[in-house]
PDB file of N, CA and C in Angstrom:
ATOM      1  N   UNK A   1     144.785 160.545  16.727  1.00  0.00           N
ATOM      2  CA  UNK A   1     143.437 160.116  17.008  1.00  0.00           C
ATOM      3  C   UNK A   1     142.874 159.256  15.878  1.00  0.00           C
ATOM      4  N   UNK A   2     143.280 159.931  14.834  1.00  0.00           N
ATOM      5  CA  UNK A   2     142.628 158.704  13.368  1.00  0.00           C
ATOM      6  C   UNK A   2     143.549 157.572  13.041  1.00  0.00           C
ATOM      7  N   UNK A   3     144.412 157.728  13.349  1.00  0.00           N
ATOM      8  CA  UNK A   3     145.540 156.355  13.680  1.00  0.00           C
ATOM      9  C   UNK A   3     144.888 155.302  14.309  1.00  0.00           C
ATOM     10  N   UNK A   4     144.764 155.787  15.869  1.00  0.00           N
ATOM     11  CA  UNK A   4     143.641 154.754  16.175  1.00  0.00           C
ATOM     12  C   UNK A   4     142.685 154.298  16.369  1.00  0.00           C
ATOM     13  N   UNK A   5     141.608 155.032  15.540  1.00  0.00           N
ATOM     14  CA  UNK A   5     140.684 154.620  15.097  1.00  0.00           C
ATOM     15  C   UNK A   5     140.792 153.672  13.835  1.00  0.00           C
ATOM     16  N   UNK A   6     141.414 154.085  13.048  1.00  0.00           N
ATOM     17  CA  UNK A   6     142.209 153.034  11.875  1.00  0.00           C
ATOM     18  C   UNK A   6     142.294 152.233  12.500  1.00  0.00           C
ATOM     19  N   UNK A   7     143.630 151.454  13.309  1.00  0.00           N
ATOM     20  CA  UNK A   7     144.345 150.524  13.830  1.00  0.00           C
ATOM     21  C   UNK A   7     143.160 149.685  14.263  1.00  0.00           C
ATOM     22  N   UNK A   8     141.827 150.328  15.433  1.00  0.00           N
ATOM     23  CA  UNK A   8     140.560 149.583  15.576  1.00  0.00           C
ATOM     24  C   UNK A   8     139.967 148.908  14.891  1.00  0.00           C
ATOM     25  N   UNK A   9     139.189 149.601  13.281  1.00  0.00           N
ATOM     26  CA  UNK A   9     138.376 149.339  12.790  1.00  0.00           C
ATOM     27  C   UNK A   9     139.220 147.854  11.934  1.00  0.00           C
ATOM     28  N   UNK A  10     140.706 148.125  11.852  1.00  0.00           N
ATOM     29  CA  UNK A  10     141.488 146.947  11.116  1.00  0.00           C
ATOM     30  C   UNK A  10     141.473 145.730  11.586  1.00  0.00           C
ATOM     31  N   UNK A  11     141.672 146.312  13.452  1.00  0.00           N
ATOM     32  CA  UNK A  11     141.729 145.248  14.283  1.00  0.00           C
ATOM     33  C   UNK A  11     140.199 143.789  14.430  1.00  0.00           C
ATOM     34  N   UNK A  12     139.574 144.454  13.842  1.00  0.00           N
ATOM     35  CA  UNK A  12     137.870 144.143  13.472  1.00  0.00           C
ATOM     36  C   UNK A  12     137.966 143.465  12.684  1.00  0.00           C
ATOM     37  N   UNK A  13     137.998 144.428  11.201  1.00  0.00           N
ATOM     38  CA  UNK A  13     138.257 143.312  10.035  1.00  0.00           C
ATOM     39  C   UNK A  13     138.807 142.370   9.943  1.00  0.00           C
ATOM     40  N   UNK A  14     139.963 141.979  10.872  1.00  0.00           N
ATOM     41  CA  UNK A  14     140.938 141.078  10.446  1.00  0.00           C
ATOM     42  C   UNK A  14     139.902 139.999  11.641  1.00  0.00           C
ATOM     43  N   UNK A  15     139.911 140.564  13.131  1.00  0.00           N
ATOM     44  CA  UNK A  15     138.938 139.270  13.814  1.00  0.00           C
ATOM     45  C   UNK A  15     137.389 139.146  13.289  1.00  0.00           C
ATOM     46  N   UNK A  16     137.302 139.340  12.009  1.00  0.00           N
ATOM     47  CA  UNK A  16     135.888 138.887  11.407  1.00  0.00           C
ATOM     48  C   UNK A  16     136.518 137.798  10.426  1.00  0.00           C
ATOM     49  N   UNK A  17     137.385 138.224  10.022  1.00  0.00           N
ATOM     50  CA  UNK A  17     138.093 137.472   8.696  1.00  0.00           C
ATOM     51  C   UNK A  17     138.777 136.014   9.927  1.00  0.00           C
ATOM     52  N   UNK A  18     139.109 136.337  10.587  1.00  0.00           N
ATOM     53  CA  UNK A  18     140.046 134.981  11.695  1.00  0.00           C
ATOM     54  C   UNK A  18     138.645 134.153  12.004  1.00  0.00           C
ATOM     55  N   UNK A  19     137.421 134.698  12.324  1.00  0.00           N
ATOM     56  CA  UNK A  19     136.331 133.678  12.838  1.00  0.00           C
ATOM     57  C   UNK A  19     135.567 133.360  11.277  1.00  0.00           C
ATOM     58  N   UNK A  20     135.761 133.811  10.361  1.00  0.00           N
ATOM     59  CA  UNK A  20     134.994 133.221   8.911  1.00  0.00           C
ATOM     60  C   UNK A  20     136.095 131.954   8.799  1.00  0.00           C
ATOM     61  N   UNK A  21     137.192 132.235   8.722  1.00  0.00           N
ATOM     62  CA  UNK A  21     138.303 131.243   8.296  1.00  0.00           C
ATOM     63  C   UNK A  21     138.334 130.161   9.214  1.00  0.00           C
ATOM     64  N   UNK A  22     138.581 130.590  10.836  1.00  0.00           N
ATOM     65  CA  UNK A  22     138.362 129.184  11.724  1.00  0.00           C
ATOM     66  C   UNK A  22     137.329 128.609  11.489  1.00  0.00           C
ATOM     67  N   UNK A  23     135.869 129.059  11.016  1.00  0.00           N
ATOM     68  CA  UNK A  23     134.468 127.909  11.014  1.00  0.00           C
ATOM     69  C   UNK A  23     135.015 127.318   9.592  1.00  0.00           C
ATOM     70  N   UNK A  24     135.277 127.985   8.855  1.00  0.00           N
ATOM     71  CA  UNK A  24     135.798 127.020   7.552  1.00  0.00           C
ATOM     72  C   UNK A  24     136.295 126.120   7.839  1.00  0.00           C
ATOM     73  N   UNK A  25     137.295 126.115   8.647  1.00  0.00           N
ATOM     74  CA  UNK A  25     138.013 124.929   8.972  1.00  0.00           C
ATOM     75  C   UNK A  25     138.099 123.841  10.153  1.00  0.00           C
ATOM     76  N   UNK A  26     137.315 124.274  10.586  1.00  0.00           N
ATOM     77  CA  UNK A  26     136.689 123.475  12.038  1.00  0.00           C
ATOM     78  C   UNK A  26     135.188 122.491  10.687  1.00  0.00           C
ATOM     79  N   UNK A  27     134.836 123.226  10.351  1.00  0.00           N
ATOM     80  CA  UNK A  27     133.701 122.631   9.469  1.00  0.00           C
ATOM     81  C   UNK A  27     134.537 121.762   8.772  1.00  0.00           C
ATOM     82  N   UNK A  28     135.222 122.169   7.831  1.00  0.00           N
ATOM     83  CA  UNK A  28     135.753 120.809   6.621  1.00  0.00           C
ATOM     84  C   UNK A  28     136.484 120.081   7.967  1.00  0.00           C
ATOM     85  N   UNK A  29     136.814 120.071   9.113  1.00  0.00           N
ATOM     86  CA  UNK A  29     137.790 118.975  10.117  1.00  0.00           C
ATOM     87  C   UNK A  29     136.440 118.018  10.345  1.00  0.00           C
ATOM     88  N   UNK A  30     135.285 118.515  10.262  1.00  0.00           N
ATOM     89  CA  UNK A  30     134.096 117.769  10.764  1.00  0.00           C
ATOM     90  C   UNK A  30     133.334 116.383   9.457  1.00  0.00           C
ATOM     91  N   UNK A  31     133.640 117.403   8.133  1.00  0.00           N
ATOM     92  CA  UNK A  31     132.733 116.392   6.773  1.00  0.00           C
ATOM     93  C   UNK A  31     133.738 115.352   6.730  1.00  0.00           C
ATOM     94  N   UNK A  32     133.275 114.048   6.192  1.00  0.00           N
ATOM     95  CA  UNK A  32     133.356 112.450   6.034  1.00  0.00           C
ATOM     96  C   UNK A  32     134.485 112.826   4.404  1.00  0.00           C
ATOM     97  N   UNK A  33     135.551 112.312   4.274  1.00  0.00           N
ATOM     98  CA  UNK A  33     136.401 112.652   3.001  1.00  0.00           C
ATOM     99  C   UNK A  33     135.912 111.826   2.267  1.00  0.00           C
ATOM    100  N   UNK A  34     134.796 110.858   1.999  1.00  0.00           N
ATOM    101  CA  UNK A  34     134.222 110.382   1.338  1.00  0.00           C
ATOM    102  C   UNK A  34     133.188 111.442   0.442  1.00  0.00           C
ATOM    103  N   UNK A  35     132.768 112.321   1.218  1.00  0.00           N
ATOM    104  CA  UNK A  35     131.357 113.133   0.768  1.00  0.00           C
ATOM    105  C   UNK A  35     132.143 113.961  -0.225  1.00  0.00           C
ATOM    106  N   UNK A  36     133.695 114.397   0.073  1.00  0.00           N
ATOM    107  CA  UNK A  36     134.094 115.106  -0.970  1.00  0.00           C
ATOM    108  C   UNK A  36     134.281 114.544  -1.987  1.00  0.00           C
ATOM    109  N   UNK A  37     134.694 113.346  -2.413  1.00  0.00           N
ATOM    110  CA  UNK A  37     134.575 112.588  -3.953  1.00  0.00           C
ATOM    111  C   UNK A  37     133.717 112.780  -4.239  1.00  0.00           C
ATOM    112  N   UNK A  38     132.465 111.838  -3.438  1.00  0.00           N
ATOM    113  CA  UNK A  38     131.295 111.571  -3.962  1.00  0.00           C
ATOM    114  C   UNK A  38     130.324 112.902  -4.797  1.00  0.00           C
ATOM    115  N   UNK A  39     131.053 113.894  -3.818  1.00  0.00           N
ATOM    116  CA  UNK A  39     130.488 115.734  -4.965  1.00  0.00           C
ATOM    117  C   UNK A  39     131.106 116.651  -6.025  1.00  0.00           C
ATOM    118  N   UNK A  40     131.903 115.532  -6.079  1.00  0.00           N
ATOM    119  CA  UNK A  40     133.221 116.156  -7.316  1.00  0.00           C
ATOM    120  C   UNK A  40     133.663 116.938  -7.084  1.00  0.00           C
ATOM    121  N   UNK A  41     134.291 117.234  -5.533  1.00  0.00           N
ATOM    122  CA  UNK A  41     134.874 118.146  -4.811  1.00  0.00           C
ATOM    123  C   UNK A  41     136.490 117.678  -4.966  1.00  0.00           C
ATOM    124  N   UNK A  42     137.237 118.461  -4.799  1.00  0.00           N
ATOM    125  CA  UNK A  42     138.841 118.448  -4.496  1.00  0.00           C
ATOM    126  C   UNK A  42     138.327 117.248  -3.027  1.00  0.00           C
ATOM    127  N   UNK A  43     139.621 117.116  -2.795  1.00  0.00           N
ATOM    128  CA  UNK A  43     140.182 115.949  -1.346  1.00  0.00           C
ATOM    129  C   UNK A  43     139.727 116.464  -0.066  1.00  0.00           C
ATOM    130  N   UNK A  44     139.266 116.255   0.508  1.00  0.00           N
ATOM    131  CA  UNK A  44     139.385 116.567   2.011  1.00  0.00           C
ATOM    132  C   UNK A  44     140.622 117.421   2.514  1.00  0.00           C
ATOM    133  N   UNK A  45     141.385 116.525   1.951  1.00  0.00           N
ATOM    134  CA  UNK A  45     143.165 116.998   2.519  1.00  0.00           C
ATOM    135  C   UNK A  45     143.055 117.805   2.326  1.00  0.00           C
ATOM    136  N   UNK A  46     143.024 118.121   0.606  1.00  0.00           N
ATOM    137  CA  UNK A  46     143.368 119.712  -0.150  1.00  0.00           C
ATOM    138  C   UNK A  46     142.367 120.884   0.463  1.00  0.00           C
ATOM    139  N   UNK A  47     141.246 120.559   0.853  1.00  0.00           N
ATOM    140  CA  UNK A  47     140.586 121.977   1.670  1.00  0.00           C
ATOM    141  C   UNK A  47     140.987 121.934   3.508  1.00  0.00           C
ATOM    142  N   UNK A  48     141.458 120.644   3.697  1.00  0.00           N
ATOM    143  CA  UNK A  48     141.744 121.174   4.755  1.00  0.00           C
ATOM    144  C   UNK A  48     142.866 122.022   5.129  1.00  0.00           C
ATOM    145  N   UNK A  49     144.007 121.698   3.961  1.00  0.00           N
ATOM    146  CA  UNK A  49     145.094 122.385   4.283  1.00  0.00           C
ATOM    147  C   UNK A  49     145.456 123.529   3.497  1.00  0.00           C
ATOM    148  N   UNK A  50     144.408 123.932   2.866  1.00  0.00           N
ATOM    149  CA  UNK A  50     143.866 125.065   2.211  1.00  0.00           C
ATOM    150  C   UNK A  50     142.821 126.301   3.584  1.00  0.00           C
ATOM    151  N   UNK A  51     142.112 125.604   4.009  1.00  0.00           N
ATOM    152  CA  UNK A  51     141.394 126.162   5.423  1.00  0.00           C
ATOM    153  C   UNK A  51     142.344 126.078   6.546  1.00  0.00           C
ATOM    154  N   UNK A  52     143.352 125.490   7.185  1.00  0.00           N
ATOM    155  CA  UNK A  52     144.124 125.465   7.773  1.00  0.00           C
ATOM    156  C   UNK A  52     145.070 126.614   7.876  1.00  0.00           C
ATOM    157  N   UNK A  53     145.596 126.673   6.467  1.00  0.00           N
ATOM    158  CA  UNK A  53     146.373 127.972   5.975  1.00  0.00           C
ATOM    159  C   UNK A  53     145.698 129.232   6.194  1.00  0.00           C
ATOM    160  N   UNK A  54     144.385 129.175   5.509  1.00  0.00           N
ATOM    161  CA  UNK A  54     143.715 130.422   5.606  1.00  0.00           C
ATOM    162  C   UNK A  54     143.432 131.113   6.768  1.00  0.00           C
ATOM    163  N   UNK A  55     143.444 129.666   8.243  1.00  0.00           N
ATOM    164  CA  UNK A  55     143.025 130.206   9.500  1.00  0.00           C
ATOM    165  C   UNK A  55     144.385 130.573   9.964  1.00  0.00           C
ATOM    166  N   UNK A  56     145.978 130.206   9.900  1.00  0.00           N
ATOM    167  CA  UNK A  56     147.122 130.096  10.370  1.00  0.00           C
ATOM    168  C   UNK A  56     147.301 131.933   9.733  1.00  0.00           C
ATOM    169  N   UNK A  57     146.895 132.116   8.143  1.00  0.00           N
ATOM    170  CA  UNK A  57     146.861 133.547   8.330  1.00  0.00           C
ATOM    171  C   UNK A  57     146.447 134.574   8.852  1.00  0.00           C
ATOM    172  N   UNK A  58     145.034 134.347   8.988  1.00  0.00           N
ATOM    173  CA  UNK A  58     144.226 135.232  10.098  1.00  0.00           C
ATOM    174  C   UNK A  58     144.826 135.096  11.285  1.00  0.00           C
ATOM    175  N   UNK A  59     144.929 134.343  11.826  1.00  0.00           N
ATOM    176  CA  UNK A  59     145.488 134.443  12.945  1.00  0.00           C
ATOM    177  C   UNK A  59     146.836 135.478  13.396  1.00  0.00           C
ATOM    178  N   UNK A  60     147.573 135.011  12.476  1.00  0.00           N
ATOM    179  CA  UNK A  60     148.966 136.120  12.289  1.00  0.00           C
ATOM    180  C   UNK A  60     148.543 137.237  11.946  1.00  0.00           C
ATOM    181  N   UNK A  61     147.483 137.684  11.152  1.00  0.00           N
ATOM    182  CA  UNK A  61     146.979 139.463  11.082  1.00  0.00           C
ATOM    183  C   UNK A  61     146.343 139.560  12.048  1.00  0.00           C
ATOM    184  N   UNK A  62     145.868 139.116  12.755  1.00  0.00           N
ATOM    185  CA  UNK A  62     145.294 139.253  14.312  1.00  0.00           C
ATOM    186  C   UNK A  62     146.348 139.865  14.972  1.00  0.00           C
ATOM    187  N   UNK A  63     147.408 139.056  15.057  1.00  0.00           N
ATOM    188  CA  UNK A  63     148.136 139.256  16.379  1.00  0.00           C
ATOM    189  C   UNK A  63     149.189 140.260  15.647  1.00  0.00           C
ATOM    190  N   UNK A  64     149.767 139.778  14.321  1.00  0.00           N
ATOM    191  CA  UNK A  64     150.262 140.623  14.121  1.00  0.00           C
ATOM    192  C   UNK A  64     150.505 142.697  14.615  1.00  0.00           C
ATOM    193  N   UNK A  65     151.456 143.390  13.780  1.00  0.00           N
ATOM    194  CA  UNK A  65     150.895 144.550  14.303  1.00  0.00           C
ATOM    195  C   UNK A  65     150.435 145.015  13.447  1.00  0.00           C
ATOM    196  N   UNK A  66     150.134 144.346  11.674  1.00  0.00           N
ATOM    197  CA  UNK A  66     149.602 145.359  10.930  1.00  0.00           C
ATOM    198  C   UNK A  66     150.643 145.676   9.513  1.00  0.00           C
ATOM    199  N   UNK A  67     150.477 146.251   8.763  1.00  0.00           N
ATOM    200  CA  UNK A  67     151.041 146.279   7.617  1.00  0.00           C
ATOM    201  C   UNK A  67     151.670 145.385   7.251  1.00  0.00           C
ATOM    202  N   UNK A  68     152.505 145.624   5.766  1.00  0.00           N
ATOM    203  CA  UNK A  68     153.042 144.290   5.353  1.00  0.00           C
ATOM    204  C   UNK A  68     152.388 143.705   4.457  1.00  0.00           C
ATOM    205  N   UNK A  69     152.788 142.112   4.031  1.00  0.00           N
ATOM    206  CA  UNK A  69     152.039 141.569   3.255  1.00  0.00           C
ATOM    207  C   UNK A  69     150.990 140.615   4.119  1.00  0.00           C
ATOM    208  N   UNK A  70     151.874 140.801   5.410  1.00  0.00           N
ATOM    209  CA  UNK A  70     151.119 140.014   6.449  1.00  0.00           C
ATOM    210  C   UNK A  70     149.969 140.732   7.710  1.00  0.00           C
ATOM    211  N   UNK A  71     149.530 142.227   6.657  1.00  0.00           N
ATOM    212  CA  UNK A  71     149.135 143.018   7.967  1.00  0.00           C
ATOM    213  C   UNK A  71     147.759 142.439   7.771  1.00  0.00           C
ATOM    214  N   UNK A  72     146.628 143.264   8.210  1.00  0.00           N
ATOM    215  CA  UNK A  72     145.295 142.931   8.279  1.00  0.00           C
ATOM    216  C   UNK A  72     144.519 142.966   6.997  1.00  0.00           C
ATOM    217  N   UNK A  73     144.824 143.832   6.119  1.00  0.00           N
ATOM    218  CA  UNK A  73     144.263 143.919   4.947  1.00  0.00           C
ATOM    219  C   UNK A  73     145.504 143.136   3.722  1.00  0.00           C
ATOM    220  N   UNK A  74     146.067 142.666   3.935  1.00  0.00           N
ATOM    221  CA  UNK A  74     147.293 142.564   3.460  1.00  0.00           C
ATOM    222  C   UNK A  74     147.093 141.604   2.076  1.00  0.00           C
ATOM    223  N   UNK A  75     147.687 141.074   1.143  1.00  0.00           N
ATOM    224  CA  UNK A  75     147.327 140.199  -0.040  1.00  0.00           C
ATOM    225  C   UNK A  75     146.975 138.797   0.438  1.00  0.00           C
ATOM    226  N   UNK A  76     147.712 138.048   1.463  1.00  0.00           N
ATOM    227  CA  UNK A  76     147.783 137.158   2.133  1.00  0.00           C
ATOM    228  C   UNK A  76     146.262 136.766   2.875  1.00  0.00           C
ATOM    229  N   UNK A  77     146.081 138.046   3.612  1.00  0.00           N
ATOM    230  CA  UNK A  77     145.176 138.262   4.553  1.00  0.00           C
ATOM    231  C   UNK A  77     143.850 138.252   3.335  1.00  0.00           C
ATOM    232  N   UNK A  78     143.778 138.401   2.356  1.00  0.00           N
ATOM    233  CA  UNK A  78     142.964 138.461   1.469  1.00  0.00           C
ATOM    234  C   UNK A  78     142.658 137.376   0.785  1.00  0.00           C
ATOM    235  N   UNK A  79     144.023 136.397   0.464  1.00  0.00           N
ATOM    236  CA  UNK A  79     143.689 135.371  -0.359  1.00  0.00           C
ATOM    237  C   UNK A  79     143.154 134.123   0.707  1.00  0.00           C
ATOM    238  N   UNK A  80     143.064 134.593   1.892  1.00  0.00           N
ATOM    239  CA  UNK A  80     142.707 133.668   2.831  1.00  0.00           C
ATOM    240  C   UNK A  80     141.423 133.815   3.220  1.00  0.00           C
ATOM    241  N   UNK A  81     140.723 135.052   3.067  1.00  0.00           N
ATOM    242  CA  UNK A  81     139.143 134.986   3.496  1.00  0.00           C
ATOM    243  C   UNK A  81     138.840 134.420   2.174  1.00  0.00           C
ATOM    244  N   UNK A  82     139.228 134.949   0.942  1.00  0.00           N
ATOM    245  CA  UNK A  82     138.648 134.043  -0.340  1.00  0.00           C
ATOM    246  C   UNK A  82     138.348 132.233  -0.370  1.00  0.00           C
ATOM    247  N   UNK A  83     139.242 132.187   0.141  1.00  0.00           N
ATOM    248  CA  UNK A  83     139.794 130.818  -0.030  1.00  0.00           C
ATOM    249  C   UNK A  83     138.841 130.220   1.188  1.00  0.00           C
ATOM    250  N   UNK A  84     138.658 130.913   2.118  1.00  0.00           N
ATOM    251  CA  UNK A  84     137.415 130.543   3.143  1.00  0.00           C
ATOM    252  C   UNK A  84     136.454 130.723   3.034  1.00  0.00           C
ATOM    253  N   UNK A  85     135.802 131.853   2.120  1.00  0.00           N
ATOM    254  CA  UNK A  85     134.778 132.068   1.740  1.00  0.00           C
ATOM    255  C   UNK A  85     134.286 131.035   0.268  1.00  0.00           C
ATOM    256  N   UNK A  86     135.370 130.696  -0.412  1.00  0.00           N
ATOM    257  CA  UNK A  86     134.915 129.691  -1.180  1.00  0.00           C
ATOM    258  C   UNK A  86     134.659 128.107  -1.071  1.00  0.00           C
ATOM    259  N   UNK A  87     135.146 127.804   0.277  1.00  0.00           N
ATOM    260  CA  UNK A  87     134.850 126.779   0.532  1.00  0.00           C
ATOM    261  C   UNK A  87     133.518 127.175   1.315  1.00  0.00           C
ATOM    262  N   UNK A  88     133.278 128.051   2.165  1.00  0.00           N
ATOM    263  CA  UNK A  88     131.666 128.020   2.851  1.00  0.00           C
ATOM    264  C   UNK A  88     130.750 127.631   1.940  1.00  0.00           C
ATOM    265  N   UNK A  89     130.743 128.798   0.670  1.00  0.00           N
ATOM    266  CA  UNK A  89     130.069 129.043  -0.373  1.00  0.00           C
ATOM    267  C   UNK A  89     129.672 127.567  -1.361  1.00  0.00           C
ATOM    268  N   UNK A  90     130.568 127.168  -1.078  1.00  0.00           N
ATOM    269  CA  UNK A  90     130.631 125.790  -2.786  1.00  0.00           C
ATOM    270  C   UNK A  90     130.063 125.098  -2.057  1.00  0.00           C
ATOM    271  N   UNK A  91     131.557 124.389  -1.312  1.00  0.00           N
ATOM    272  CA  UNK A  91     131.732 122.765  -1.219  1.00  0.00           C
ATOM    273  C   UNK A  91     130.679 123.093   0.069  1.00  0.00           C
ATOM    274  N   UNK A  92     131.074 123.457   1.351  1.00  0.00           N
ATOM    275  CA  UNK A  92     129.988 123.307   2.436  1.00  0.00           C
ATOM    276  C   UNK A  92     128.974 122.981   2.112  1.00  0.00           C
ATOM    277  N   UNK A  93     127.889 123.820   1.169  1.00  0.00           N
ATOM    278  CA  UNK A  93     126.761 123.241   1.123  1.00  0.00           C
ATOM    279  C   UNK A  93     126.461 121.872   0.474  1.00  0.00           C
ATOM    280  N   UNK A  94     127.487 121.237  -0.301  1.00  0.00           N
ATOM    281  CA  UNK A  94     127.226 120.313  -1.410  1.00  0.00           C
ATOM    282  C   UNK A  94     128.097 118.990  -0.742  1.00  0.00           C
ATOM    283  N   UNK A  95     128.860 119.054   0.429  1.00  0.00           N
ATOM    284  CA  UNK A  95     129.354 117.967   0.896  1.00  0.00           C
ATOM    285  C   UNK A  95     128.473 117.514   2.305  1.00  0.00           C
ATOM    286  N   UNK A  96     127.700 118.711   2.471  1.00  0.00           N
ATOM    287  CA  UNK A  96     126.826 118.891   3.767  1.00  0.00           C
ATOM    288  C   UNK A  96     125.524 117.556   3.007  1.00  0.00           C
ATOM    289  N   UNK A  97     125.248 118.517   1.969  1.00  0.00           N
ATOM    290  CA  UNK A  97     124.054 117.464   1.350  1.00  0.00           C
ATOM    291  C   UNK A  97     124.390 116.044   0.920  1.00  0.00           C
ATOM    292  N   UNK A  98     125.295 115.487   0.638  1.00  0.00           N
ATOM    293  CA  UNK A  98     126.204 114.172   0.661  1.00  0.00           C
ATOM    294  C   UNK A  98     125.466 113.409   1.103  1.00  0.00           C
ATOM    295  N   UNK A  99     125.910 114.019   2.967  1.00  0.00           N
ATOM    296  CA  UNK A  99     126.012 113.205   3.891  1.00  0.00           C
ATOM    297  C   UNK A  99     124.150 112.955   4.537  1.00  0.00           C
ATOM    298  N   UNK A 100     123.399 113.826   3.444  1.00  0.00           N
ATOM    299  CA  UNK A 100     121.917 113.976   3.837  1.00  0.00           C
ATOM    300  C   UNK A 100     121.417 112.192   3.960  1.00  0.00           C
ATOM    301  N   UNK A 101     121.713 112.307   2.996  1.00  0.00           N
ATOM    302  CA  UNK A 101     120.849 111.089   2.107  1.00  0.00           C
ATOM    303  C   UNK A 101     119.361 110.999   1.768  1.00  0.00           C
ATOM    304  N   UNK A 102     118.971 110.323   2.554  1.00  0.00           N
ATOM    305  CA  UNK A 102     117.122 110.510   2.222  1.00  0.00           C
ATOM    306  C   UNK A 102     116.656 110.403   0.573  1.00  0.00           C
ATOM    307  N   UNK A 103     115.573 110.878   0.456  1.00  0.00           N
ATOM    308  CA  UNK A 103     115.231 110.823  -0.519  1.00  0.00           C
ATOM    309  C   UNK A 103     115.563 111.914  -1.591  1.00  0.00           C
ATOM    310  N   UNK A 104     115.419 111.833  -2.827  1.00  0.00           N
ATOM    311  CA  UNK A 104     115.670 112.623  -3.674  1.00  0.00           C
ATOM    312  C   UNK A 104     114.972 113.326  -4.126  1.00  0.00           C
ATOM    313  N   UNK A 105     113.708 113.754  -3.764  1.00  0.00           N
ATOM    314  CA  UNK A 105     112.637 114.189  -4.273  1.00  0.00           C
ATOM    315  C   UNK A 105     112.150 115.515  -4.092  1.00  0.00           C
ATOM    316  N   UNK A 106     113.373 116.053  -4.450  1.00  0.00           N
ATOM    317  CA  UNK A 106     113.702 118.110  -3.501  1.00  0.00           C
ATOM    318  C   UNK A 106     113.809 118.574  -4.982  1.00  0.00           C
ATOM    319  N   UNK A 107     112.694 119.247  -5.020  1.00  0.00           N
ATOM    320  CA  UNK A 107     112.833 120.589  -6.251  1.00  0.00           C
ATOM    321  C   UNK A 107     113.972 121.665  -6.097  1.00  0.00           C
ATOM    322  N   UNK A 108     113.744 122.442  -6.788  1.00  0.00           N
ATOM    323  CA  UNK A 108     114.545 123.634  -6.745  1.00  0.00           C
ATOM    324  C   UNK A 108     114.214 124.815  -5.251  1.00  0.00           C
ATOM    325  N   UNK A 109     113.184 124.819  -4.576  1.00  0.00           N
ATOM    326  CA  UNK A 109     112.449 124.942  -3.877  1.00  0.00           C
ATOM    327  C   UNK A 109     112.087 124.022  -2.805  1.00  0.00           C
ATOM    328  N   UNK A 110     112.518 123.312  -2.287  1.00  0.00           N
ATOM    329  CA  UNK A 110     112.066 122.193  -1.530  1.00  0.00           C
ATOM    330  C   UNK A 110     111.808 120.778  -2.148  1.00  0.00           C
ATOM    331  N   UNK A 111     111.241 119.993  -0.765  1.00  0.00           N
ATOM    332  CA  UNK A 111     110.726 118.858  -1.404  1.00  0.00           C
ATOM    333  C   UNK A 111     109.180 118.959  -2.423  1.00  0.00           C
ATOM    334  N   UNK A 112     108.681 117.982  -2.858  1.00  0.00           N
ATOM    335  CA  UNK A 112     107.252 117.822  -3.349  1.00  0.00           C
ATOM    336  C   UNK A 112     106.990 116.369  -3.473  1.00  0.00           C
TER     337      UNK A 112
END
């Protein structure tokens, strides 16, 4: 009975970790590889095939059955929400603003 409740709650974690990692990478397939120079970001390439990877792992602890290095919690499975979570975190917001343009006249707090 706690087997599979385990096996559930894993089965979760890992499809939370597969939909953080696919918007990572559906998002960087979407920004201009210009906006990443222009923010002193790594290449386009390099996060895409950095987010690519990260989603190609989730995916395999998804379907996978679990343990391993490839199970749901697994090292793999770990260095791949990081690696998705650090691109949401950084570059997303700062290649997003790139492509703003407008004016410059935004405090720390908004415009004024």
């Amino acid at each position: 009975m706690i087997a599979y409740i385990e096996s559930g709650i894993f089965l979760i974690l890992a499809l939370v970790a597969f939909a953080l990692e696919a918007w990572a990478f559906v998002d960087c397939l979407r920004r201009k590889p210009a906006a990443f120079e222009a923010m002193g970001k790594r290449t386009k390439t390099f996060w895409m095939a950095l987010t690519g990877g990260a989603t190609a792992i989730g995916l395999i602890s998804v379907v996978g059955s679990g343990g391993g290095l490839f199970g749901t919690l697994g090292l793999f499975g770990l260095a791949a929400v990081v690696a998705a979570s650090v691109y949401l975190a950084d570059v997303r917001p700062a290649v997003r603003d790139a492509g703003a343009g407008g004016s410059r006249n935004n405090g720390p707090y908004g415009p004024w």
